[in-house]
N, C-alpha and C. Protein backbone atom coordinates (compact mmCIF):
# COMPACT_ATOMS: atom_id res chain seq x y z
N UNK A 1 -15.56 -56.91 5.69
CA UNK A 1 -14.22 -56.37 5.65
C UNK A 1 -13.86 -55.98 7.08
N UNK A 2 -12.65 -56.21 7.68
CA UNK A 2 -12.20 -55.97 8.61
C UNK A 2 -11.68 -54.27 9.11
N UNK A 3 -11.96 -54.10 10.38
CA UNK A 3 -11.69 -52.61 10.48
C UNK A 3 -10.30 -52.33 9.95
N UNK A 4 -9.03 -52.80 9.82
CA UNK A 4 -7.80 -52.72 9.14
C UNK A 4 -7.60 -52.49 7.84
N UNK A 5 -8.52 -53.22 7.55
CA UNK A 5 -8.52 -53.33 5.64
C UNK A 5 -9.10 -52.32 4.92
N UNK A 6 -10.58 -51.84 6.00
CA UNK A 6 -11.17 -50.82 5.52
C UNK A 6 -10.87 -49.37 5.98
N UNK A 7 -9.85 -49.42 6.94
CA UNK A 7 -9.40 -47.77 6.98
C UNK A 7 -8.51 -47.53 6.24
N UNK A 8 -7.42 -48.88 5.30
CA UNK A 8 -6.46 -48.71 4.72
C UNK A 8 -6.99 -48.35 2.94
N UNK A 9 -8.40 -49.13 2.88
CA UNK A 9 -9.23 -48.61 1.85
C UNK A 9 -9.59 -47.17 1.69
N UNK A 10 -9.97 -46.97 2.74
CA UNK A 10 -10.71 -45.59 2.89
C UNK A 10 -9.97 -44.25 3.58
N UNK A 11 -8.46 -44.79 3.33
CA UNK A 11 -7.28 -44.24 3.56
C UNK A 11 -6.96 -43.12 4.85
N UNK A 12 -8.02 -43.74 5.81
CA UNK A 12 -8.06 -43.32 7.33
C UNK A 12 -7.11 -44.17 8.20
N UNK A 13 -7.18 -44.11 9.32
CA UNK A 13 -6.66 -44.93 10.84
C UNK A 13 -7.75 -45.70 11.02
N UNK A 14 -6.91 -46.74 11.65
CA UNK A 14 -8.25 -47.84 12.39
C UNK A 14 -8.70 -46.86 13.71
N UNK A 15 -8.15 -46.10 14.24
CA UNK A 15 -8.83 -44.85 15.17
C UNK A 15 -10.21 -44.30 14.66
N UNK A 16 -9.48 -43.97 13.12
CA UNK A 16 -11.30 -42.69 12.50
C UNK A 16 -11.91 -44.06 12.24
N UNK A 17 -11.71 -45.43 12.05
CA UNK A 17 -12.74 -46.12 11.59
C UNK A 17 -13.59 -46.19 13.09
N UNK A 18 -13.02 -46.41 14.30
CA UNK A 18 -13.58 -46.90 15.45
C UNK A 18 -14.60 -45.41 15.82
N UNK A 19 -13.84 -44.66 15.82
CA UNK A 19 -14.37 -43.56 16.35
C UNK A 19 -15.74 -42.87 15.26
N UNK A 20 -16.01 -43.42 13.96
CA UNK A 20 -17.01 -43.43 12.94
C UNK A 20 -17.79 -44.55 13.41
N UNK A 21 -17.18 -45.90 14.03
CA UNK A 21 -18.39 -46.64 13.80
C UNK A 21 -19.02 -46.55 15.83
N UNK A 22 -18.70 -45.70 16.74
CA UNK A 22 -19.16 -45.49 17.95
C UNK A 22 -20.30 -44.27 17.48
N UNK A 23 -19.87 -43.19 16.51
CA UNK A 23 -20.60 -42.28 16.13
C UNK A 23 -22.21 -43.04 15.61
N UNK A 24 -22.03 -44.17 15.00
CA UNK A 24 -23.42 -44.95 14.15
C UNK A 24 -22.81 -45.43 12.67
N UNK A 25 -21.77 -45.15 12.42
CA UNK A 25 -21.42 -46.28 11.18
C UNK A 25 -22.04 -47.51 10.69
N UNK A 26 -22.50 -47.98 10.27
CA UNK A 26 -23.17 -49.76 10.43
C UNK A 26 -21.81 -50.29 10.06
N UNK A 27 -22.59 -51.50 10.79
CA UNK A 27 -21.59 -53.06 10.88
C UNK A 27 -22.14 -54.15 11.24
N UNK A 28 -21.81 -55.06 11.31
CA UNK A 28 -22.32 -56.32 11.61
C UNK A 28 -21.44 -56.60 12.85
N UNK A 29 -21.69 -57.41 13.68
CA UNK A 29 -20.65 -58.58 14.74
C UNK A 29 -20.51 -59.74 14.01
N UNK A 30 -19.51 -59.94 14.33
CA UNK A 30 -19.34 -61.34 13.67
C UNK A 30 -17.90 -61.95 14.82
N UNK A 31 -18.52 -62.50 15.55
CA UNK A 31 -17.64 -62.86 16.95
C UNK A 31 -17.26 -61.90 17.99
N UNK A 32 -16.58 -61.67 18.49
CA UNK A 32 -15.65 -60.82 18.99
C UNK A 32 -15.25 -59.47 18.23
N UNK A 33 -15.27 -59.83 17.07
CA UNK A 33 -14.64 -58.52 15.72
C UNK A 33 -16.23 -57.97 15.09
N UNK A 34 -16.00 -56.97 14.35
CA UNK A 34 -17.42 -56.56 13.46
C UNK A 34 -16.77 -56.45 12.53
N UNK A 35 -17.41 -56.71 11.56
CA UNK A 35 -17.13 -57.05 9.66
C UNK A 35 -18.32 -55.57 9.18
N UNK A 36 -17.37 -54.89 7.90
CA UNK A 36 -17.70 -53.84 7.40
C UNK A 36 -18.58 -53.97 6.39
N UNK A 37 -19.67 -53.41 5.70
CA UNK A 37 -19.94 -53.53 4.20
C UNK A 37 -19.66 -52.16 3.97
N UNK A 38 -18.61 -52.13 2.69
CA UNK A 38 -17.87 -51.32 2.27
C UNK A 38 -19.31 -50.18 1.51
N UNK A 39 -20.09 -50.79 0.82
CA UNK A 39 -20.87 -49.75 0.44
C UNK A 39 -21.81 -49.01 1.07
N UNK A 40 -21.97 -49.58 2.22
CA UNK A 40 -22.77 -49.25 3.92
C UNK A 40 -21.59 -47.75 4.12
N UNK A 41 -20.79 -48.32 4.65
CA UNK A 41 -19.62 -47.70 5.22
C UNK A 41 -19.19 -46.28 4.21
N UNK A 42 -19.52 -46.19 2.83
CA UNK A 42 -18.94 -45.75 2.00
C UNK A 42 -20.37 -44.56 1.83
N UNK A 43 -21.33 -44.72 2.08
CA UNK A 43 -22.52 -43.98 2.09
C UNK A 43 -22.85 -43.23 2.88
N UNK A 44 -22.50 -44.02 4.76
CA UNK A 44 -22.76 -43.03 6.06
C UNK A 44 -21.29 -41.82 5.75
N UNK A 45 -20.25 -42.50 5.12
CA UNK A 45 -19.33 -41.40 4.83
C UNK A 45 -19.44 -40.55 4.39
N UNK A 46 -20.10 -40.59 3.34
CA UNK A 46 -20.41 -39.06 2.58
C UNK A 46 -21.58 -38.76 2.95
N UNK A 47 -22.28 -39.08 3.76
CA UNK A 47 -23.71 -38.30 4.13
C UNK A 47 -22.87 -37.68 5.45
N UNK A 48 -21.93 -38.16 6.18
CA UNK A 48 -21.53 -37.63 7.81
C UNK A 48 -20.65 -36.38 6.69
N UNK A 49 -20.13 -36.70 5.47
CA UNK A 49 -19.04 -35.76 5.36
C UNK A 49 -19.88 -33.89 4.58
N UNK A 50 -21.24 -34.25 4.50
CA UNK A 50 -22.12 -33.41 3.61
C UNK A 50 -22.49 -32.72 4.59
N UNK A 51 -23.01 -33.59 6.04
CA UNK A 51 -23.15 -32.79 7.19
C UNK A 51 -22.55 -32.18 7.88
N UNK A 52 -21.75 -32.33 7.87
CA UNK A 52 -20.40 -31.64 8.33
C UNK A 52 -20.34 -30.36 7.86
N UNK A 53 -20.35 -29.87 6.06
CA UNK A 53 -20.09 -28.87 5.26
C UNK A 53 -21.03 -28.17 5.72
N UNK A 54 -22.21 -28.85 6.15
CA UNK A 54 -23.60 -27.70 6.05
C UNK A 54 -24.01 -27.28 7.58
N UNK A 55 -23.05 -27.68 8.47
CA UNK A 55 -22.77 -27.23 9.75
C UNK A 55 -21.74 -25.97 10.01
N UNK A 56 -21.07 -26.07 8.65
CA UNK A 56 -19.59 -25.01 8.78
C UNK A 56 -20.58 -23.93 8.21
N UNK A 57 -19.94 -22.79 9.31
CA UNK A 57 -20.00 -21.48 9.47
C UNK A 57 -20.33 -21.00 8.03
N UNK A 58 -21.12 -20.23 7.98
CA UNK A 58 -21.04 -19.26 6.37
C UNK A 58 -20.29 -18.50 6.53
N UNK A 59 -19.21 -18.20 5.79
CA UNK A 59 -18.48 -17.47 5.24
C UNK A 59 -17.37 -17.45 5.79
N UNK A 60 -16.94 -18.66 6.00
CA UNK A 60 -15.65 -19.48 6.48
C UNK A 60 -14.65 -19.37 5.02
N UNK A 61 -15.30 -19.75 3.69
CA UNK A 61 -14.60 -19.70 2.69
C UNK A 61 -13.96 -17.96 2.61
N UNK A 62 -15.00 -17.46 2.38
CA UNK A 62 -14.84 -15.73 2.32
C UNK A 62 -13.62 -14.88 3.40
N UNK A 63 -14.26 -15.90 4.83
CA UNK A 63 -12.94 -15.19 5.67
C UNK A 63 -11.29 -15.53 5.00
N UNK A 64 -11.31 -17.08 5.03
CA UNK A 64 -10.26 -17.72 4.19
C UNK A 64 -9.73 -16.83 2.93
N UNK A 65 -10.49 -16.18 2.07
CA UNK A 65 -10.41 -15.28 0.97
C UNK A 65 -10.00 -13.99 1.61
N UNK A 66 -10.75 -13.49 2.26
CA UNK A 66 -9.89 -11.78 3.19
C UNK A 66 -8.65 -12.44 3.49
N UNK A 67 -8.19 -13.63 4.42
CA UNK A 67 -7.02 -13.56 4.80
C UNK A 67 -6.23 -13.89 3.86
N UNK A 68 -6.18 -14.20 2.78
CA UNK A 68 -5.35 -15.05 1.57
C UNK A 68 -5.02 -13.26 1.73
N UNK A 69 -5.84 -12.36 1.13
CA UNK A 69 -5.93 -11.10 -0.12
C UNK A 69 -5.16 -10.37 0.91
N UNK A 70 -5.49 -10.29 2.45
CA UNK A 70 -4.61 -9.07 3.18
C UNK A 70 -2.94 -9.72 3.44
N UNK A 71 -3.15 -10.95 3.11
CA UNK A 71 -1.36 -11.61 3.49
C UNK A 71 -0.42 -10.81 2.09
N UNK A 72 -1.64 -11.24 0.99
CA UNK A 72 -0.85 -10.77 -0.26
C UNK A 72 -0.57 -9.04 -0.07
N UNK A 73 -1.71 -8.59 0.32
CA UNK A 73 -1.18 -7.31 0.52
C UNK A 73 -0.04 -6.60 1.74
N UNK A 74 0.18 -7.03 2.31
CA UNK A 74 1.31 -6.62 3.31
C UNK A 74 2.29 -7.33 2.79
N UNK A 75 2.58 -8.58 1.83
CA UNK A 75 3.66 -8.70 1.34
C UNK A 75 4.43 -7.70 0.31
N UNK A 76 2.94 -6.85 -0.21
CA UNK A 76 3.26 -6.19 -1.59
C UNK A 76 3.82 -4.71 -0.80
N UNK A 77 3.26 -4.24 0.28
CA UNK A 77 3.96 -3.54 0.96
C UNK A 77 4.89 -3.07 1.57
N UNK A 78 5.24 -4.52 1.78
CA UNK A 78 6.66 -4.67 2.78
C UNK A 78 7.73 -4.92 1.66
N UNK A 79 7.25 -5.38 0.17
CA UNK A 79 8.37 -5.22 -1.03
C UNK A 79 8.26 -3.94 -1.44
N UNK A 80 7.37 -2.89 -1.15
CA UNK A 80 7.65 -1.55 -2.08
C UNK A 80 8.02 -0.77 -1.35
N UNK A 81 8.30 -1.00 0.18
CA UNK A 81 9.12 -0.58 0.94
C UNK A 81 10.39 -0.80 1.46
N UNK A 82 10.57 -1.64 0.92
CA UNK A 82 12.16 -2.61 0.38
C UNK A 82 12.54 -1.70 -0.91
N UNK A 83 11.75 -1.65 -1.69
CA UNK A 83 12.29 -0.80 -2.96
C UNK A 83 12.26 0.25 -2.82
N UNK A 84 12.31 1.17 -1.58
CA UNK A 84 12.10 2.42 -1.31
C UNK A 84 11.28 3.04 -2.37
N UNK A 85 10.00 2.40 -2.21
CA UNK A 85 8.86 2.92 -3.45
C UNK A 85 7.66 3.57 -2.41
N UNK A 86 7.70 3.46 -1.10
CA UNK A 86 7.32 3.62 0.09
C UNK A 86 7.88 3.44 1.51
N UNK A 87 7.18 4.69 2.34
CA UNK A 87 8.10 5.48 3.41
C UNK A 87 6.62 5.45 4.23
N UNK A 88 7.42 5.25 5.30
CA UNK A 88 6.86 4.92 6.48
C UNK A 88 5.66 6.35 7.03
N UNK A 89 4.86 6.29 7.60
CA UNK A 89 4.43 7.41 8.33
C UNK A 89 5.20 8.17 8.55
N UNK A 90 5.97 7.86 9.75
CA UNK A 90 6.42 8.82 10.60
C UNK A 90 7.72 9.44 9.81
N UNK A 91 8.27 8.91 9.22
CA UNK A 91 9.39 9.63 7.91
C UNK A 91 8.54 10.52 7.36
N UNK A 92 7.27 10.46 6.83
CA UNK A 92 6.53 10.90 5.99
C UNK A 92 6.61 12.69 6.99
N UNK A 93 5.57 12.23 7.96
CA UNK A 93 5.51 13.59 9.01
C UNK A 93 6.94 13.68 9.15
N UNK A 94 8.20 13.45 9.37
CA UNK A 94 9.09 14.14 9.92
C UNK A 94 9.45 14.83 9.01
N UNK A 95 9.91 14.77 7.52
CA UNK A 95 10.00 15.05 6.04
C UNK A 95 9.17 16.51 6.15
N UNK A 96 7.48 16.24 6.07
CA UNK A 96 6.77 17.51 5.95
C UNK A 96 7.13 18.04 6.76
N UNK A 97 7.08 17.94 8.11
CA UNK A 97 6.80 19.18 9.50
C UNK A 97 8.40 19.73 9.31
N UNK A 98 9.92 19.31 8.66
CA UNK A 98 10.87 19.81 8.18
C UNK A 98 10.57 20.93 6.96
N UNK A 99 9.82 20.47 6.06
CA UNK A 99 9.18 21.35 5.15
C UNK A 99 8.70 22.63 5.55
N UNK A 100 7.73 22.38 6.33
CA UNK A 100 6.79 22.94 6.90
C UNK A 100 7.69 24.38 7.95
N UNK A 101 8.24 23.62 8.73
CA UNK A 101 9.21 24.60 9.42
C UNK A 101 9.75 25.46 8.75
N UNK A 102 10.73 25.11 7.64
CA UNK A 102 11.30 25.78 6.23
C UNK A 102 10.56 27.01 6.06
N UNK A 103 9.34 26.17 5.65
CA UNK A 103 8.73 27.27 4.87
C UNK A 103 8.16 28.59 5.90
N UNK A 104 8.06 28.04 6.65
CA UNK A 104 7.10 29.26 7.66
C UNK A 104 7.89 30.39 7.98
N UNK A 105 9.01 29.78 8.60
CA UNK A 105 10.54 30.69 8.68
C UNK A 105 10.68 31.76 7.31
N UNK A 106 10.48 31.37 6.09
CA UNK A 106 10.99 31.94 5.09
C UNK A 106 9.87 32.78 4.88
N UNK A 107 8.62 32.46 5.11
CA UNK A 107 7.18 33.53 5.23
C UNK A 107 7.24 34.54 5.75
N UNK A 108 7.88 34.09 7.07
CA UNK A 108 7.70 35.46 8.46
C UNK A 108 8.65 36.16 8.43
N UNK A 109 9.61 35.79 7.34
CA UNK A 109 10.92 37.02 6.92
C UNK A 109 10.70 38.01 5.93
N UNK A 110 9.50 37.46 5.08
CA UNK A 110 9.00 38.15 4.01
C UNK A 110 8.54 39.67 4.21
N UNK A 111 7.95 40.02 4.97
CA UNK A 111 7.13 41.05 5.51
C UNK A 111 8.54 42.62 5.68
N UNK A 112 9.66 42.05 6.08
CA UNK A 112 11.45 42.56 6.41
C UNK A 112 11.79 42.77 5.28
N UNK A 113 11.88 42.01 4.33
CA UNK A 113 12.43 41.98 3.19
C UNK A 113 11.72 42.95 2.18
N UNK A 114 10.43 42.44 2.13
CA UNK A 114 9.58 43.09 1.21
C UNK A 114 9.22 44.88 1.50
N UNK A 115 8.80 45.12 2.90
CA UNK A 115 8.61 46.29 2.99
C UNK A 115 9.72 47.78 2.39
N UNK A 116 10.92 47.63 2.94
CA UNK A 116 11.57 48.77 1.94
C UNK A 116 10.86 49.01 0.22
N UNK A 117 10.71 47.97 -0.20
CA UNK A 117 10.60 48.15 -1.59
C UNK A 117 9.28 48.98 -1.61
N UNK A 118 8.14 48.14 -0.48
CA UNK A 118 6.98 48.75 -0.63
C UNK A 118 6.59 50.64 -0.78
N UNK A 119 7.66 50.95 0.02
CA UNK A 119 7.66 52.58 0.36
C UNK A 119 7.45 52.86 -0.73
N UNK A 120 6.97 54.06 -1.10
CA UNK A 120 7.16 54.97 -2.19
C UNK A 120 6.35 54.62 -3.80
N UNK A 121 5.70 53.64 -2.97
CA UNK A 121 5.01 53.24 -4.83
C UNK A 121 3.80 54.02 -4.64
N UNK A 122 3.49 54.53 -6.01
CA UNK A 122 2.32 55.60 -6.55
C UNK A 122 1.59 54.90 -7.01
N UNK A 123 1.23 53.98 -8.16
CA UNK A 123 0.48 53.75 -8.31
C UNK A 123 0.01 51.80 -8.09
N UNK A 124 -1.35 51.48 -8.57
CA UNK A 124 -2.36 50.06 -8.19
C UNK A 124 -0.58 49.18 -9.02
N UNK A 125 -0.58 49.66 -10.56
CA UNK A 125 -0.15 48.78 -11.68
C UNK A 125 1.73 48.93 -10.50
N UNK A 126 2.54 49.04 -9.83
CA UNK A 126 3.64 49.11 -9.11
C UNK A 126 3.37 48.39 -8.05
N UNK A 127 2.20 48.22 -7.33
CA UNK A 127 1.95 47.64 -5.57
C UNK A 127 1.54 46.18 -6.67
N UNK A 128 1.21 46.16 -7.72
CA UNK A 128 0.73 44.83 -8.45
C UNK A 128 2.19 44.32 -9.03
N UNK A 129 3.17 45.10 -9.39
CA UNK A 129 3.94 44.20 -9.88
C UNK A 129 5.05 43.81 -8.65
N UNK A 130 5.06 44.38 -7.86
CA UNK A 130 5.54 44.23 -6.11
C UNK A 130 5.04 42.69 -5.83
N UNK A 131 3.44 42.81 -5.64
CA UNK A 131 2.96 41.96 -5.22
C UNK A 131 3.46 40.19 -6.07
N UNK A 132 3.35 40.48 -7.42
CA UNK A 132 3.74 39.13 -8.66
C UNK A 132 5.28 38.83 -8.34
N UNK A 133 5.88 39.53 -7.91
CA UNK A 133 7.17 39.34 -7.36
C UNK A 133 7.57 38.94 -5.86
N UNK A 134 7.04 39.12 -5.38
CA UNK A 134 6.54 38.78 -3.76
C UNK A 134 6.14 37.05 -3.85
N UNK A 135 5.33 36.73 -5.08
CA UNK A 135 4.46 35.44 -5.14
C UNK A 135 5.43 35.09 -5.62
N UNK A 136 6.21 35.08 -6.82
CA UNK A 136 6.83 34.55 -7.96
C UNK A 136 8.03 34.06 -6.45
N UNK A 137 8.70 34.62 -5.98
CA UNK A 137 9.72 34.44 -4.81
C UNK A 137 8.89 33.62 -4.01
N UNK A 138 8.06 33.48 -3.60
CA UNK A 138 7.34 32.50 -2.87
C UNK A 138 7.67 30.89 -3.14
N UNK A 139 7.00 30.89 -4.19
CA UNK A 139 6.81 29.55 -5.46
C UNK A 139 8.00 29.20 -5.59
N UNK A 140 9.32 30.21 -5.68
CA UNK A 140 10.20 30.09 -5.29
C UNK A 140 11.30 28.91 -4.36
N UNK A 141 11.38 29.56 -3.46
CA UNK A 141 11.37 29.14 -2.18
C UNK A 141 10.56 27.84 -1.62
N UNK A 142 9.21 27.51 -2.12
CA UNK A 142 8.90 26.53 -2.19
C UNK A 142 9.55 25.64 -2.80
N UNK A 143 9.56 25.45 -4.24
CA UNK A 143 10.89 24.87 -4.96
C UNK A 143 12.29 24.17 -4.04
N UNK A 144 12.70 25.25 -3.73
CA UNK A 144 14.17 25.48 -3.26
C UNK A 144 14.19 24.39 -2.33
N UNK A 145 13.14 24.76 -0.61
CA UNK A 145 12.65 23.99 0.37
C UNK A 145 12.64 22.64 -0.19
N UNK A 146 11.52 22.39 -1.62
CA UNK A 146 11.61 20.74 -1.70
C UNK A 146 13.01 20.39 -2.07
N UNK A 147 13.52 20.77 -2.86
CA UNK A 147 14.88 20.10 -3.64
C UNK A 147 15.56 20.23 -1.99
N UNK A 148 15.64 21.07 -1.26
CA UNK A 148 16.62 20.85 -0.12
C UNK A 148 15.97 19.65 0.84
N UNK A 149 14.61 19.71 0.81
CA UNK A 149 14.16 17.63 1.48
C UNK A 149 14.60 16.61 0.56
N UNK A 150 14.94 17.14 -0.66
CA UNK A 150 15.17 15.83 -1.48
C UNK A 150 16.44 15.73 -1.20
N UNK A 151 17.48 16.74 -1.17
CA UNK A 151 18.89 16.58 -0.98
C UNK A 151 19.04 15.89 0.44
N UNK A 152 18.48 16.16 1.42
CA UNK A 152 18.72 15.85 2.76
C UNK A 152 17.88 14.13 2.85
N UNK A 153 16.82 14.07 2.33
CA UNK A 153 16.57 12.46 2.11
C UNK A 153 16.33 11.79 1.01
N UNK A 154 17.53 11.24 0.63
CA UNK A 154 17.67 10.93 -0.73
C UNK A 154 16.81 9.22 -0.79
N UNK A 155 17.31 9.20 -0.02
CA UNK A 155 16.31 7.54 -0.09
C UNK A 155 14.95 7.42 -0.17
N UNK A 156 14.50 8.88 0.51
CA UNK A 156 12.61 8.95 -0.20
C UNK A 156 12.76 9.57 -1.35
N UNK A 157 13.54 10.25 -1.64
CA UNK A 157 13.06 10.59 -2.99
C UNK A 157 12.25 10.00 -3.87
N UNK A 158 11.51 10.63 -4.70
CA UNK A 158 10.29 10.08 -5.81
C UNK A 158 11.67 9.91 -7.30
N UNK A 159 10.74 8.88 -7.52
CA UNK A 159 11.57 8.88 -8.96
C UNK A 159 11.34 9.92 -9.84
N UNK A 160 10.53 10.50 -10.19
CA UNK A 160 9.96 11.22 -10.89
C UNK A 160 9.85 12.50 -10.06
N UNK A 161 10.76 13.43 -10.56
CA UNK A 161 10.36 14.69 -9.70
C UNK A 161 9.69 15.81 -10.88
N UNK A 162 8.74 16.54 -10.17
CA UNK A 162 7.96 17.71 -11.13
C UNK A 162 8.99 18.34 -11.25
N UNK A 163 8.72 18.82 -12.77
CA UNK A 163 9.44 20.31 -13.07
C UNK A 163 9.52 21.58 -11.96
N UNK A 164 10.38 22.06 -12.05
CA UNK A 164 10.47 22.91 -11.23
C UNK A 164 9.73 23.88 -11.55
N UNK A 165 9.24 25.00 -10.59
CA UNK A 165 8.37 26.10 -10.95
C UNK A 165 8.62 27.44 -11.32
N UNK A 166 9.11 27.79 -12.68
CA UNK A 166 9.33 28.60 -12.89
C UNK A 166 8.95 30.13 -13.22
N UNK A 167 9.21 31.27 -13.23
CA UNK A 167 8.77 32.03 -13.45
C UNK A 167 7.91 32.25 -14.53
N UNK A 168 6.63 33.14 -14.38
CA UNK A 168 5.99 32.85 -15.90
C UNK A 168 6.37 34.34 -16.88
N UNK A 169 6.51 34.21 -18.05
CA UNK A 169 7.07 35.44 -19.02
C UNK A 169 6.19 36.71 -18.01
N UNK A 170 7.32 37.62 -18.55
CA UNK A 170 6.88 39.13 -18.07
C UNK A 170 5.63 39.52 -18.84
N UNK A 171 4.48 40.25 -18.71
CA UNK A 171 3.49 40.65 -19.05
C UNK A 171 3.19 42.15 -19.91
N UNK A 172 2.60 42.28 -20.37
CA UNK A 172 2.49 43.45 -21.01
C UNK A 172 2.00 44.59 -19.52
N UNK A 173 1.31 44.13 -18.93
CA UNK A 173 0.98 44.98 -17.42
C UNK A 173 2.11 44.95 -16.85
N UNK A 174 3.16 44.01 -16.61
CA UNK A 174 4.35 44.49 -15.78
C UNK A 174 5.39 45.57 -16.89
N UNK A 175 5.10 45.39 -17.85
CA UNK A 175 6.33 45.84 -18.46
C UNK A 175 5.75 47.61 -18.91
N UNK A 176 4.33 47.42 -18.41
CA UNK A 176 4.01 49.17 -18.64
C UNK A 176 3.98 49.59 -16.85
N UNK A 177 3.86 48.40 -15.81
CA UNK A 177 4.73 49.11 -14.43
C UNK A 177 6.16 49.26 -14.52
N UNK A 178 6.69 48.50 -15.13
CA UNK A 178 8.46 48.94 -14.96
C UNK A 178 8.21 50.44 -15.83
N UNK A 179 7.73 50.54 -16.91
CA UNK A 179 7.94 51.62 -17.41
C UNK A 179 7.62 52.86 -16.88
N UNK A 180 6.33 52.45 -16.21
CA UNK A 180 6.04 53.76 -15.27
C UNK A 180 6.56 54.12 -13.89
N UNK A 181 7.51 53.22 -13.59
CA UNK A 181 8.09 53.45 -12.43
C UNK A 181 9.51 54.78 -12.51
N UNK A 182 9.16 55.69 -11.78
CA UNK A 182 10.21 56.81 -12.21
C UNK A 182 11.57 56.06 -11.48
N UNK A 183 12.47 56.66 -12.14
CA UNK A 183 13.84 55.85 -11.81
C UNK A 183 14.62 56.79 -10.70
N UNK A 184 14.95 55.64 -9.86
CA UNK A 184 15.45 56.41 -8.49
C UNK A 184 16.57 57.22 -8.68
């Protein structure tokens, strides 16, 4: 078989046939030209093409597999951040350290606010129900702070927002400090 016939067989270029049979392909001469035997030709092929596989790198498939799995994942990222289902870092920190500011401000006022009341209490069960009120306003204010990041960035918002934090029922201990508190 002629080098033409048999790269069009073996659905190569007469290039990969030449450049296979300089490598050691067999052939015959037969004048000027060399004549193929197709089952010659068809044998050094898959033994050159077996050697080949068992020359490739281990874990050429596996890298191929990380890069498939991390493409899929930055696509899935870059859509749930399209769906504002995710926010960037630095939104993230600018969001908290806004929080954060909020809240600290509203801490270091506490101490102003709270002290008048503190004066004058007699007893543990009065500086305790001071104190549950002090916290309860806290938890508060925390509250308040988030709903005011949610109002100010509405596009992060979570779909799902927690219940708000509400006060918990008055106690049988607060309600024997209100009682014992003499009335001003």
């Amino acid at each position: 078989m002629t080098r033409d016939k048999l790269a069009a067989a073996l659905n190569l270029t007469a290039r990969q046939i030449a450049n296979l049979a300089a490598e050691g392909m067999p052939r015959r001469r037969r004048g000027r030209a060399f004549d193929y035997d197709v089952d010659a030709v068809v044998w050094y092929y898959q033994r050159k093409l077996e050697r080949m596989e068992q020359l490739r790198p281990p874990g050429v498939e596996e890298a191929k597999a990380r890069r498939e799995l991390a493409q899929a994942e930055l696509a899935e990222y870059e859509l749930a951040e399209k769906r504002a289902q995710m926010i960037s870092i630095d939104d993230h920190d600018r969001i908290l350290g806004g929080m954060q500011d909020r809240l600290r401000a509203k801490h270091l006022n506490a101490p102003g606010k709270w002290a008048p009341q503190a004066v004058g209490l007699r007893t543990i069960a009065e500086g305790q129900l001071l104190l549950e009120q002090i916290m309860q306003e806290c938890l508060l204010e925390i509250t308040r702070v988030g709903d005011e990041i949610e109002d100010d960035n509405d596009d992060y918002a979570p779909q799902d927002t927690p219940e708000r934090i509400s006060p918990s029922p008055p106690t049988r201990r607060r309600r024997r400090a209100k009682a014992a508190r003499p009335a001003a």
